[in-house]
Protein backbone atom coordinates (compact mmCIF):
# COMPACT_ATOMS: atom_id res chain seq x y z
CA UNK A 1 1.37 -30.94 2.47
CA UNK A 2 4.45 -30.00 5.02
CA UNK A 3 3.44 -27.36 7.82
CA UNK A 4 5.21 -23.69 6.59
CA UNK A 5 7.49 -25.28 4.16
CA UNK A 6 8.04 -22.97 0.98
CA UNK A 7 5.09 -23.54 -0.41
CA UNK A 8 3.23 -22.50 2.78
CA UNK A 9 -0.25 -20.52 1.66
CA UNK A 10 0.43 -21.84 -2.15
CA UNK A 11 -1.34 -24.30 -3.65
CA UNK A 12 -0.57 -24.04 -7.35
CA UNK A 13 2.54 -23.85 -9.40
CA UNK A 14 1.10 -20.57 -10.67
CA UNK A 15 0.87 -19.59 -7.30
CA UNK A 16 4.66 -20.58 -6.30
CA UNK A 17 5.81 -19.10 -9.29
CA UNK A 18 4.16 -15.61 -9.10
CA UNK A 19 5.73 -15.21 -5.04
CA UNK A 20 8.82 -16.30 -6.08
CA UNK A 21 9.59 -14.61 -8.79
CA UNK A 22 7.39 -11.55 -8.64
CA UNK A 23 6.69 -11.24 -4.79
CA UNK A 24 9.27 -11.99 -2.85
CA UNK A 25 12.11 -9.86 -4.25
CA UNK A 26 10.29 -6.67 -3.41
CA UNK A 27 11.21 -4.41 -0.90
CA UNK A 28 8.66 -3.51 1.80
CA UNK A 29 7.06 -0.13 2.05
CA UNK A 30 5.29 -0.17 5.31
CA UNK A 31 3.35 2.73 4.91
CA UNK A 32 1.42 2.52 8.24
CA UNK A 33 2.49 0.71 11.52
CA UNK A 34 2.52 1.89 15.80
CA UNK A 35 6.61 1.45 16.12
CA UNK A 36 7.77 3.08 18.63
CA UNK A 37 10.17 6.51 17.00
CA UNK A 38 11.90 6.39 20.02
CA UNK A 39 13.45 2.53 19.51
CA UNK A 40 13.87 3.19 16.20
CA UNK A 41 16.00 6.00 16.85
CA UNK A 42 17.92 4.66 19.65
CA UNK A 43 18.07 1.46 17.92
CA UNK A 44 17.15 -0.56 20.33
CA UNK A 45 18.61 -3.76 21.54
CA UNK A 46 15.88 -6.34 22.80
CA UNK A 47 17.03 -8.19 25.64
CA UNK A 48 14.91 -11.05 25.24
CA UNK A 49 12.09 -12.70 23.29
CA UNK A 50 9.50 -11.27 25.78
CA UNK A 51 10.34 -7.39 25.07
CA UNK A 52 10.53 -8.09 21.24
CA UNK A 53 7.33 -10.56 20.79
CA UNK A 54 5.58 -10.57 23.96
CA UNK A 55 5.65 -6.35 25.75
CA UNK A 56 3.05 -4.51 24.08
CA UNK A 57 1.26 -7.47 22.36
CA UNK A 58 -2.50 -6.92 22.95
CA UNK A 59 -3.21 -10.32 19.99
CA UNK A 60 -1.50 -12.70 22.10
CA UNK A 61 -2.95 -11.23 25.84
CA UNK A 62 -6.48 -11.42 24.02
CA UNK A 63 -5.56 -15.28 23.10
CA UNK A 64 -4.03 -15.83 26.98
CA UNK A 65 -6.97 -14.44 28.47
CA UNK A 66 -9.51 -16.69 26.67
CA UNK A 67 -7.59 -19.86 27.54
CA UNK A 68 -7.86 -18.93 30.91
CA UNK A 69 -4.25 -17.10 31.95
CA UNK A 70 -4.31 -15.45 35.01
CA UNK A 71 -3.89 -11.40 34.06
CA UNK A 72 -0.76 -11.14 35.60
CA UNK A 73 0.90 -12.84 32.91
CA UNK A 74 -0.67 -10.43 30.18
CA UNK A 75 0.04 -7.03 31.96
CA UNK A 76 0.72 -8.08 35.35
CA UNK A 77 4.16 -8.51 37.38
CA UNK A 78 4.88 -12.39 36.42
CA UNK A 79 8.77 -12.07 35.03
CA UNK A 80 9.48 -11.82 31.34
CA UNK A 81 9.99 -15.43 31.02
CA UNK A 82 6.89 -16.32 33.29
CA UNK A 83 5.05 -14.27 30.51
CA UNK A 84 6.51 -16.03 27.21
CA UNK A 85 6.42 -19.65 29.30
CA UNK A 86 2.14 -18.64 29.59
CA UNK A 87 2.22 -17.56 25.87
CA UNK A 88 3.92 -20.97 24.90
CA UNK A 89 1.34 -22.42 26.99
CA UNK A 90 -1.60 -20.98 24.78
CA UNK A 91 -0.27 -21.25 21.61
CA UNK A 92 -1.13 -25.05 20.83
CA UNK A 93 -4.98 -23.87 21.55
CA UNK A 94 -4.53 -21.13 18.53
CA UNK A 95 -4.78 -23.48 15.99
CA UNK A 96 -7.07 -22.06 13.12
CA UNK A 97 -6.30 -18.70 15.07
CA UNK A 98 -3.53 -16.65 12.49
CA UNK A 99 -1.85 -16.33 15.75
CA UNK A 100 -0.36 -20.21 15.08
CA UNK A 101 0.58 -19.09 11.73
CA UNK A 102 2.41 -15.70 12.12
CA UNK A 103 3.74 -17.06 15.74
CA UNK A 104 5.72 -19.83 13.84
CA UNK A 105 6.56 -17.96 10.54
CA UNK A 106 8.02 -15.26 13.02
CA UNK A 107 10.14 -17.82 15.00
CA UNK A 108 11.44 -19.13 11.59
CA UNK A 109 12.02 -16.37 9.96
CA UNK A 110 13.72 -14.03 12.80
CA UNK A 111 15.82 -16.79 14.29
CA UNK A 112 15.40 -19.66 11.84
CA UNK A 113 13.55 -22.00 14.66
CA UNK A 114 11.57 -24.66 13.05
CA UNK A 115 10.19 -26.29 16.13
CA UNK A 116 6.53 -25.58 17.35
CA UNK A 117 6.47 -23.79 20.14
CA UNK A 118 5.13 -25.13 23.22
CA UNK A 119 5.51 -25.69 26.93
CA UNK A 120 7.66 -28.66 26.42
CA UNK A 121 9.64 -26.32 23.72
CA UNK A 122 9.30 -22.93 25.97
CA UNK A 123 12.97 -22.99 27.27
CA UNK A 124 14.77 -24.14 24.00
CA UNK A 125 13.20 -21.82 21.94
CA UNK A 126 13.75 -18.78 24.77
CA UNK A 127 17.19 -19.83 24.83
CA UNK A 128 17.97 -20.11 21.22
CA UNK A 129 15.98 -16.91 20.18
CA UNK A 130 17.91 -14.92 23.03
CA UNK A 131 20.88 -15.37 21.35
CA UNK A 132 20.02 -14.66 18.14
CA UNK A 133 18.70 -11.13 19.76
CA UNK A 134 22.23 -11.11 21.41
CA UNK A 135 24.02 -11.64 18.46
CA UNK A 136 23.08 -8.04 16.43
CA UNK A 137 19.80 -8.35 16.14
CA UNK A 138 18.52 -5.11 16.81
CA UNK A 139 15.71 -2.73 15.44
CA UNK A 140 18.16 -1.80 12.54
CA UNK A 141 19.52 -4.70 11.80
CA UNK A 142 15.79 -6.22 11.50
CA UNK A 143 14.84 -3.69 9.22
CA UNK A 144 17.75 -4.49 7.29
CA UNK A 145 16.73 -8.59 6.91
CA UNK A 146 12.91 -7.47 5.87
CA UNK A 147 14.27 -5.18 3.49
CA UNK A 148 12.07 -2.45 4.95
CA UNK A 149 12.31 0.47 2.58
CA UNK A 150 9.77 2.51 4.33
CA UNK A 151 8.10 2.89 7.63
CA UNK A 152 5.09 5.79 8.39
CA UNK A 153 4.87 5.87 12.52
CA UNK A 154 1.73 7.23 13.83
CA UNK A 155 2.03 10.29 15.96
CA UNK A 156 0.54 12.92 17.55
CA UNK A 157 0.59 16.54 16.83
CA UNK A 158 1.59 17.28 20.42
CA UNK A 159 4.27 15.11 19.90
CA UNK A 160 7.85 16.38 20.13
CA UNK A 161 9.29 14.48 16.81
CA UNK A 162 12.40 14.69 18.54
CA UNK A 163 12.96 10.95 17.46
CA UNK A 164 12.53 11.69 13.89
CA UNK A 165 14.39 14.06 14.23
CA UNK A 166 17.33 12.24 15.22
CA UNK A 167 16.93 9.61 12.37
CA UNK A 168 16.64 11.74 10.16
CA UNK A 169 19.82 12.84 10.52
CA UNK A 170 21.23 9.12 11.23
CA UNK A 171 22.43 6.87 8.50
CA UNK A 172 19.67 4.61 8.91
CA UNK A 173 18.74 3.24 5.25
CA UNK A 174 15.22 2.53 5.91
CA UNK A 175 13.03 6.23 5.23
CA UNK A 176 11.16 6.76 8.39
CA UNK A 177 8.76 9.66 8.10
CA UNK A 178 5.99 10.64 10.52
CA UNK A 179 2.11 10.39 9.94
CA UNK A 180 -0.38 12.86 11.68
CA UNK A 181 -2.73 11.21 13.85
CA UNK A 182 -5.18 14.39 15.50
CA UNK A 183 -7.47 12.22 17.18
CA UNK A 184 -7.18 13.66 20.24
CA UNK A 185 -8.18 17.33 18.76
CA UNK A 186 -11.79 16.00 18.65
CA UNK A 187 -12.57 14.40 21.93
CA UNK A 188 -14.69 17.41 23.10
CA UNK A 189 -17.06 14.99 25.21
CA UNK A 190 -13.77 14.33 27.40
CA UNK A 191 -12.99 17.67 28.80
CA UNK A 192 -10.33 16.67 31.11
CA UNK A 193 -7.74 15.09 28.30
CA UNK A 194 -8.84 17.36 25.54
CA UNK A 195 -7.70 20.69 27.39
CA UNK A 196 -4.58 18.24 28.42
CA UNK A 197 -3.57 17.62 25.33
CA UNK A 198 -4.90 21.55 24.32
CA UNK A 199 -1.92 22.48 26.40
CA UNK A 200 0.34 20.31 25.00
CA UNK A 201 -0.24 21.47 21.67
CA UNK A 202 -0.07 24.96 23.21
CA UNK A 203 3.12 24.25 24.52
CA UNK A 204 4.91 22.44 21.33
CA UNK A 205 4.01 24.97 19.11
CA UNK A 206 5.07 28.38 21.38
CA UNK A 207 1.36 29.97 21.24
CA UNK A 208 -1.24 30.15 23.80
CA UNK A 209 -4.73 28.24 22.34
CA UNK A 210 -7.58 29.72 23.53
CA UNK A 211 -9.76 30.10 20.73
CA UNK A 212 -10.85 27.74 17.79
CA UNK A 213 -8.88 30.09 15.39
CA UNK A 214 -5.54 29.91 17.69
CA UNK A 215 -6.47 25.98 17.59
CA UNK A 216 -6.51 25.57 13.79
CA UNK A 217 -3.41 27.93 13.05
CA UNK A 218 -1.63 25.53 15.86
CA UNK A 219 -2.68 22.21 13.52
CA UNK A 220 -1.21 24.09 10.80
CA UNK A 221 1.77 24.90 12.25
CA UNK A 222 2.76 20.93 13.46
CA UNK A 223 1.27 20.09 9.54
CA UNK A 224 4.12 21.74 8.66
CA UNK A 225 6.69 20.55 11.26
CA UNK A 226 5.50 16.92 10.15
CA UNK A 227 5.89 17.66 6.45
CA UNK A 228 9.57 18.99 7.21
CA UNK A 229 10.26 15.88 8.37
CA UNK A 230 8.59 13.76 5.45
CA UNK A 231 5.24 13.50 6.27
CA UNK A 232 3.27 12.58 3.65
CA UNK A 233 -0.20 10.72 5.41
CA UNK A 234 -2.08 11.21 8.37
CA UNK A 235 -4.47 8.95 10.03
CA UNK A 236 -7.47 8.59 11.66
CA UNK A 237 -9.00 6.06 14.30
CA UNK A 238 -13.12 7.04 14.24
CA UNK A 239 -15.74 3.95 15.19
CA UNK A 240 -17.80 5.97 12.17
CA UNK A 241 -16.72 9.05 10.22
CA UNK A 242 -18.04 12.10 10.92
CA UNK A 243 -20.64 14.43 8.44
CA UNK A 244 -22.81 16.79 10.25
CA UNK A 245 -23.16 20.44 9.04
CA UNK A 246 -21.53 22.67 11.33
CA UNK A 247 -20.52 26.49 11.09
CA UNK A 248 -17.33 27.44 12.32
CA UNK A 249 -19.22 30.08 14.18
CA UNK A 250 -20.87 26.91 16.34
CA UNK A 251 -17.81 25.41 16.34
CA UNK A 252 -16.41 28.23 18.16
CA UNK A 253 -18.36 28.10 20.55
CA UNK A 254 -18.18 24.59 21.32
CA UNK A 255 -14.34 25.11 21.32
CA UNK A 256 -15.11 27.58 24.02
CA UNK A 257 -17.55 26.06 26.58
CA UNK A 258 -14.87 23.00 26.38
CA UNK A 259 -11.75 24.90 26.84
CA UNK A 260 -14.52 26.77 29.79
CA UNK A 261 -14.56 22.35 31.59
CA UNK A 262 -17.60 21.79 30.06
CA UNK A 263 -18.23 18.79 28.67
CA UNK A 264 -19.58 18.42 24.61
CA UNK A 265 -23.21 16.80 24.35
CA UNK A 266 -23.29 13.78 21.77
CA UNK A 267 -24.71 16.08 19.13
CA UNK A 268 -22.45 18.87 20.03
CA UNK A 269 -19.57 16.43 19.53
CA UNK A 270 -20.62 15.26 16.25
CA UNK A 271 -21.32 18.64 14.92
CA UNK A 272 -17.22 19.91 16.62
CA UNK A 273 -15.76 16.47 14.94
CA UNK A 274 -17.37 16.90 11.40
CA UNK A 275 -15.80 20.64 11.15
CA UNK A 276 -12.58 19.41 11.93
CA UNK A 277 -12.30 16.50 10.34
CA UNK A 278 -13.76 18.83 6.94
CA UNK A 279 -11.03 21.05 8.00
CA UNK A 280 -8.21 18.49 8.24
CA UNK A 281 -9.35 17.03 4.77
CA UNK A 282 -9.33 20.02 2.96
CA UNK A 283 -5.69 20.78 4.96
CA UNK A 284 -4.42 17.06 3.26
CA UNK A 285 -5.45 18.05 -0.26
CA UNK A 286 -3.75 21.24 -0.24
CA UNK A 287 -0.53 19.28 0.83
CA UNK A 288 -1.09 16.42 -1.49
CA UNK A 289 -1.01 13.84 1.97
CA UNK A 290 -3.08 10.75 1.94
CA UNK A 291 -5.68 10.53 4.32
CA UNK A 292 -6.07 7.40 6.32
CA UNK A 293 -9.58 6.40 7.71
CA UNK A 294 -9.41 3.26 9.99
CA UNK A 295 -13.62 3.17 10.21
CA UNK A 296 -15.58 1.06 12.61
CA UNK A 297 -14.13 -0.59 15.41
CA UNK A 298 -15.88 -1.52 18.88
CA UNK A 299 -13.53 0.16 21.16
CA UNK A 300 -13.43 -0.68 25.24
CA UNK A 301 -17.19 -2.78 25.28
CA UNK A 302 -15.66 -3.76 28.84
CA UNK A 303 -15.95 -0.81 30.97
CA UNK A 304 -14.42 -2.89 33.84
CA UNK A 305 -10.98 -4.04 31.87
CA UNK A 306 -10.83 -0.82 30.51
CA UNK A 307 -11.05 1.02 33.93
CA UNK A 308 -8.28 -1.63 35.14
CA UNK A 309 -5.76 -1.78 32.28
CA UNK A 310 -6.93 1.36 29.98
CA UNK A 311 -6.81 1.12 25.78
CA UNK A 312 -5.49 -1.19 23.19
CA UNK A 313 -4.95 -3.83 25.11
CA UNK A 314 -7.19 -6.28 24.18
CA UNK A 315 -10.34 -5.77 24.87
CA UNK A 316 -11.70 -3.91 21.31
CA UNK A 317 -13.86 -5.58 19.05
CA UNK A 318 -15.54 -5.53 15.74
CA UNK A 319 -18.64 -2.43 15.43
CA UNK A 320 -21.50 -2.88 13.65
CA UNK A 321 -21.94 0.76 13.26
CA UNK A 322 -23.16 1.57 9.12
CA UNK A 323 -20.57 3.65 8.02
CA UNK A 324 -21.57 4.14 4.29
CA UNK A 325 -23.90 7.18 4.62
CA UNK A 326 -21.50 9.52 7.01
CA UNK A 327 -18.35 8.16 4.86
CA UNK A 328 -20.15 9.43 1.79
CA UNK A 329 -21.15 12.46 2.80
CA UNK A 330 -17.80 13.37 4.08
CA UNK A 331 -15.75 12.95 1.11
CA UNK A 332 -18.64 14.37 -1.08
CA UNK A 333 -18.47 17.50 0.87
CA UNK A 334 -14.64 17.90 0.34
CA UNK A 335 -15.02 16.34 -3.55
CA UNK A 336 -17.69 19.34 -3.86
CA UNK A 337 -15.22 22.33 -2.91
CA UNK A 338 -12.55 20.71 -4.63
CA UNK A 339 -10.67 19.16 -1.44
CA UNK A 340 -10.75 15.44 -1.27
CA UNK A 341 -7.75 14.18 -0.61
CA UNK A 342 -5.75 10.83 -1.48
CA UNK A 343 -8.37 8.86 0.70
CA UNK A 344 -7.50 5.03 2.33
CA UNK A 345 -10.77 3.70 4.22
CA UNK A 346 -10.00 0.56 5.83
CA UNK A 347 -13.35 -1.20 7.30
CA UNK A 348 -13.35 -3.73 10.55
CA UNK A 349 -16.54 -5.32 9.13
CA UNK A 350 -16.99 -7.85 6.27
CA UNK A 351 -20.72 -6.82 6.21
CA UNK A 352 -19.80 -3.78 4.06
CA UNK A 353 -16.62 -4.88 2.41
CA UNK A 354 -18.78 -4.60 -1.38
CA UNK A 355 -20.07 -1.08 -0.08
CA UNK A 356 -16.70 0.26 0.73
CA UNK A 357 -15.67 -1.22 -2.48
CA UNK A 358 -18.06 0.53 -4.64
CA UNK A 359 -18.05 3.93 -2.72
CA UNK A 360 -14.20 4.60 -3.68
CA UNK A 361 -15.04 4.36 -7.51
CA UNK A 362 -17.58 7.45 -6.86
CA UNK A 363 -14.55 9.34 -6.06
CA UNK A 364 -12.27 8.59 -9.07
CA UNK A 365 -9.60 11.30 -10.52
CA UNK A 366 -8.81 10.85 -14.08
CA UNK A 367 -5.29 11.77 -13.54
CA UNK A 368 -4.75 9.88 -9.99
CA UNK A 369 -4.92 5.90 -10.31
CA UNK A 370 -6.69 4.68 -7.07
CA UNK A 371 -7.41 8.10 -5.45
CA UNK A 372 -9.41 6.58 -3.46
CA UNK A 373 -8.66 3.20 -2.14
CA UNK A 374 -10.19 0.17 -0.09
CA UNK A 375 -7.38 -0.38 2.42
CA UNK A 376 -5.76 -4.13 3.07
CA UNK A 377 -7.96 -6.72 5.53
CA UNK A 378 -7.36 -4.54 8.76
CA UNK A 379 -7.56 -5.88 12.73
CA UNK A 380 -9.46 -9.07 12.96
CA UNK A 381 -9.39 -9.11 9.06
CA UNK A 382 -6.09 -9.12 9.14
CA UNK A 383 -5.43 -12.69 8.35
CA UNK A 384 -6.00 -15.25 5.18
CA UNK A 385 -9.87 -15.59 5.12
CA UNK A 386 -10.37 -11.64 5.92
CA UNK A 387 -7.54 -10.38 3.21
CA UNK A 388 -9.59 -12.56 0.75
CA UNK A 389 -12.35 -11.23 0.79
CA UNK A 390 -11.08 -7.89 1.13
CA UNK A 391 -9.21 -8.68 -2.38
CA UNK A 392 -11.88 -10.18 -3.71
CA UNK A 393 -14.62 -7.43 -3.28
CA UNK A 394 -11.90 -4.98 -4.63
CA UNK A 395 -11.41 -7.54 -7.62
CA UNK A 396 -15.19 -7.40 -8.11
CA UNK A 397 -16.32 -3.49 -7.84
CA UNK A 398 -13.07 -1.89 -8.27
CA UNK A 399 -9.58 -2.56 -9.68
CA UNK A 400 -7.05 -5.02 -7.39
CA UNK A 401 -4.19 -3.96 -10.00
CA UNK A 402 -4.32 -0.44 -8.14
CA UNK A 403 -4.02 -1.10 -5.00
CA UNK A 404 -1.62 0.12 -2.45
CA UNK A 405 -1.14 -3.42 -0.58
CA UNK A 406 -0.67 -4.23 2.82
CA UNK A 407 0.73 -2.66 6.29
CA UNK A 408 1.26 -4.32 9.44
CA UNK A 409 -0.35 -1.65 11.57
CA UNK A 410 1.60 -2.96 14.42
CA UNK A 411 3.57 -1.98 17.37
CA UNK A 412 5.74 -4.99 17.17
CA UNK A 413 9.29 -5.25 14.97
CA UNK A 414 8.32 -8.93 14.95
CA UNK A 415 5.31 -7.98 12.38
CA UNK A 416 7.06 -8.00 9.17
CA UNK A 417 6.29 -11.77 8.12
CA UNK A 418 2.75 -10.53 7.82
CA UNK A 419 3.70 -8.81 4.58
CA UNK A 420 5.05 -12.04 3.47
CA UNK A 421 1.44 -13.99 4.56
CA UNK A 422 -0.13 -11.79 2.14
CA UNK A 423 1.90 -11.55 -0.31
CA UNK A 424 1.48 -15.51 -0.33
CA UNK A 425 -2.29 -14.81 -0.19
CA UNK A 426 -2.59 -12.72 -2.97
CA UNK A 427 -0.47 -15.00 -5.35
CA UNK A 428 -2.22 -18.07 -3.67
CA UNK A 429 -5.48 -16.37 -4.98
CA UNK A 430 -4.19 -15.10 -8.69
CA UNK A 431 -2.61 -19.01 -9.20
CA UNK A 432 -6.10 -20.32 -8.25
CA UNK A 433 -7.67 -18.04 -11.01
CA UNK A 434 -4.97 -18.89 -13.63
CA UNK A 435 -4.97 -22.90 -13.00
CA UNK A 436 -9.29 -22.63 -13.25
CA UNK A 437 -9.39 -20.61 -16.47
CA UNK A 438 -10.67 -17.26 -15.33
CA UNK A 439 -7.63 -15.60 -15.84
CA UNK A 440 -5.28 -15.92 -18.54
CA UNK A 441 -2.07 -18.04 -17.91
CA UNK A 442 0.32 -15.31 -18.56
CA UNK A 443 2.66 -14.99 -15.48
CA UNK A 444 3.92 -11.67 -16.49
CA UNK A 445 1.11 -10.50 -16.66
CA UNK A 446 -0.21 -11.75 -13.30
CA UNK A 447 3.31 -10.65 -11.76
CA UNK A 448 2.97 -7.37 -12.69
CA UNK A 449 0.42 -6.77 -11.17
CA UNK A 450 1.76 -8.42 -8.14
CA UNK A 451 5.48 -6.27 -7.94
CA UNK A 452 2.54 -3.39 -8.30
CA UNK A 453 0.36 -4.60 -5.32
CA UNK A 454 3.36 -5.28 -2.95
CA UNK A 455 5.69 -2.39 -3.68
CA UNK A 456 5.25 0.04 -6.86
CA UNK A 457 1.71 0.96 -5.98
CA UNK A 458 1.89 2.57 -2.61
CA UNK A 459 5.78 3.91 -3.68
CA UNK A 460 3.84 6.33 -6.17
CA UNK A 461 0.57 6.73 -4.05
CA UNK A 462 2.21 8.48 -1.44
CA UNK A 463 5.10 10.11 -3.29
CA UNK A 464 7.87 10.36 -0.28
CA UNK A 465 10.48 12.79 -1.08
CA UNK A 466 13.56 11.32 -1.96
CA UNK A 467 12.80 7.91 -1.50
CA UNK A 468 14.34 5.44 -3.74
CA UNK A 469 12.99 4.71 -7.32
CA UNK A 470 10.39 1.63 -7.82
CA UNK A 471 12.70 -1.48 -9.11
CA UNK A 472 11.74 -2.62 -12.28
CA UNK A 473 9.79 -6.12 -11.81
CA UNK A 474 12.06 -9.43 -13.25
């Protein structure tokens, strides 16, 4: 079978038949991703394959570094084409890595190069994908070509939202809404950057904070500068979720020996984390946002890289911290007063895909479809094998025909052909069932279900104002 021909990832005519027909025409509705506001609002113009692929990209450094690059060609001063000439160099060692498949869908598919890329190829390819860039190919323009019809940024309460601002008030077709992301609000074991980003948050919203009270009218207040804008989600980074009891009365003072320079003991910590986070919940039901729990990550196991080049870039791993127990007890204590949220838990561990699976069918609402869901294969998942079994443990405990589908939870524009690799995935995996027997060979059926995994589903989960109405499936 050809390389990433059109039947790339399908290996049945049930398979090919289902992306084609049901798959591929839908839009994409990219619900959570790192793109920078600021680029999309200017709409930026990449000046060459390094700033669009290449600046930013902690994936391919973590691929460099283990075939032996020299650092300054991840982060370091090498020149932009030094740096993509290294990255050519490595990619012919990614093979069974999804880095060879996304690196070559992406060159096809952005600037129709069909050539594997490697040091031999390096300056044809740089050349040839230049001008492409040079030739209109700029953040609009790409949304535009992967019929983007959505995009949820992450940001920061402290953050100005200037840039959404400006787009939304631009004629920019894609919906770009902001998604709270208060991560830093619970860091109370790192006095230093918590009062930073205290006064930040002082200084956004007008109001002196001083006080856990003045702190939680403060997250109010940028809940509803974000929901002005068309925020509709927030999100939340946490290597294990956070459930121990803890009065507001403790939490105030907490609040104050940190805001005093005083660092937050580990169980002081927990105990400030868990009333905020309970707080935040019950904040997202009242609102009717989703809540977005990205659970379980090994973050910076390499003190020394870290102290050298700082987070996300590269050095993270997968945690083997059980996250079924806290997880529970968190959304049981907001399901008990009556403020659970719309609820996405993506896990980084395989180990616990079937727990995850079961645990969002103990928090079912008769009159919301997939309250809770078991978010798409997520950071080292995120490829065939990992989406899988993802699917498959959702198939098993839970129902795949209500899921929300996949996000590229990038910082790249160059991510987009990742919704296409699973879209491929999940047809490749429905064909398989219908050419065996297990499920019926009704392609409408089948497709339905598949407009409603890549589209439809997370268009009426998260309920956007005035975005565009679901397309009825062919």
């Amino acid at each position: 079978m050809p390389f990433l021909d059109e039947n790339f990832l399908l290996e049945s005519d049930a398979a090919r038949q289902l992306y084609q027909e049901y798959a591929a025409p839908q839009p994409i509705f990219d619900y959570h991703c790192h793109l920078p506001p600021r680029d999309l609002a200017r709409n930026r113009q990449f000046e060459n394959l390094f700033e669009i692929w290449l600046e930013g990209d902690h994936y391919k450094w973590r691929a460099m570094r283990y075939n032996g690059e020299p650092e300054r060609f991840c982060t370091g001063d090498a020149t932009p084409y030094e740096k993509f000439v290294a990255w050519a160099r490595t990619v012919p060692h990614t093979l069974r890595n999804p880095l060879y498949h996304w690196t070559h869908l992406e060159l096809q598919r952005y600037f129709g190069i069909y050539e594997p890329l490697n040091e031999h190829t390096a300056a044809n390819i740089w050349e040839r994908a230049n001008a492409v860039l040079q030739d209109g190919l700029d953040a609009h323009a790409i949304l535009a070509k992967f019929n983007v019809r959505l995009i949820g940024t992450t940001d920061d309460p402290a953050d100005t939202l200037e840039f959404h601002e400006q787009i939304a008030g631009s004629t920019l077709a894609t919906r770009v809404v902001p998604t709270f992301r208060p991560d830093a609000s619970l860091r109370v074991h790192l006095p230093v950057a918590w009062n930073a980003w205290i006064e930040r948050l002082a200084e956004i919203t007008g109001n002196s904070i001083d006080t856990l009270p003045a702190l939680l009218r403060a997250i109010e207040q940028r809940m509803d500068d974000f929901g002005d804008l068309g925020c509709r989600a927030s999100d939340h980074g946490l290597d294990h979720c956070y459930a121990e009891p803890c009065t507001e009365s403790q939490a105030a003072a907490i609040f104050d020996a940190v805001h005093a320079g005083h660092a937050a003991n580990t169980q002081d910590h927990l105990r400030f984390a868990s009333f905020l986070m309970h707080f935040l919940g019950a904040q997202y039901a009242h609102r009717q946002w989703t809540m977005q729990l990205h659970l379980g990550a090994l973050r910076n196991p390499n003190t020394r890289a870290f102290k050298l080049h700082g987070p996300d870039t590269g050095f993270d791993g997968m945690g083997a911290t059980p996250q079924l127990h806290a997880l529970a007890t968190f959304l049981d204590n907001l399901e008990r007063e009556g403020g659970l949220p719309r609820t996405i838990v993506y896990n980084s561990n395989p180990v616990e895909n079937y727990a995850f699976a079961t645990l969002i069918g103990s928090f079912s609402a008769c009159n919301i479809p997939g309250k809770v869901q078991f978010g798409s294969g997520w950071w080292f998942l995120d490829q065939k094998e990992g989406m899988e079994w993802q699917m498959n443990a959702l198939s098993n405990a839970s129902l795949l025909s209500r899921f929300v589908g996949m996000v590229t939870d990038s910082r790249s524009f160059m991510s987009y052909p990742r919704h296409e690799y699973f879209r491929r995935t999940l047809c490749n995996l429905l064909g398989r069932d219908i050419e065996s027997g297990l499920l019926p060979n009704d392609i409408h059926l089948a497709g339905s279900m598949v407009s409603d995994i890549c589209y439809a589903n997370a268009e009426r989960y998260f309920q956007i104002p005035a975005l565009n109405t679901v397309p009825v499936a062919q």
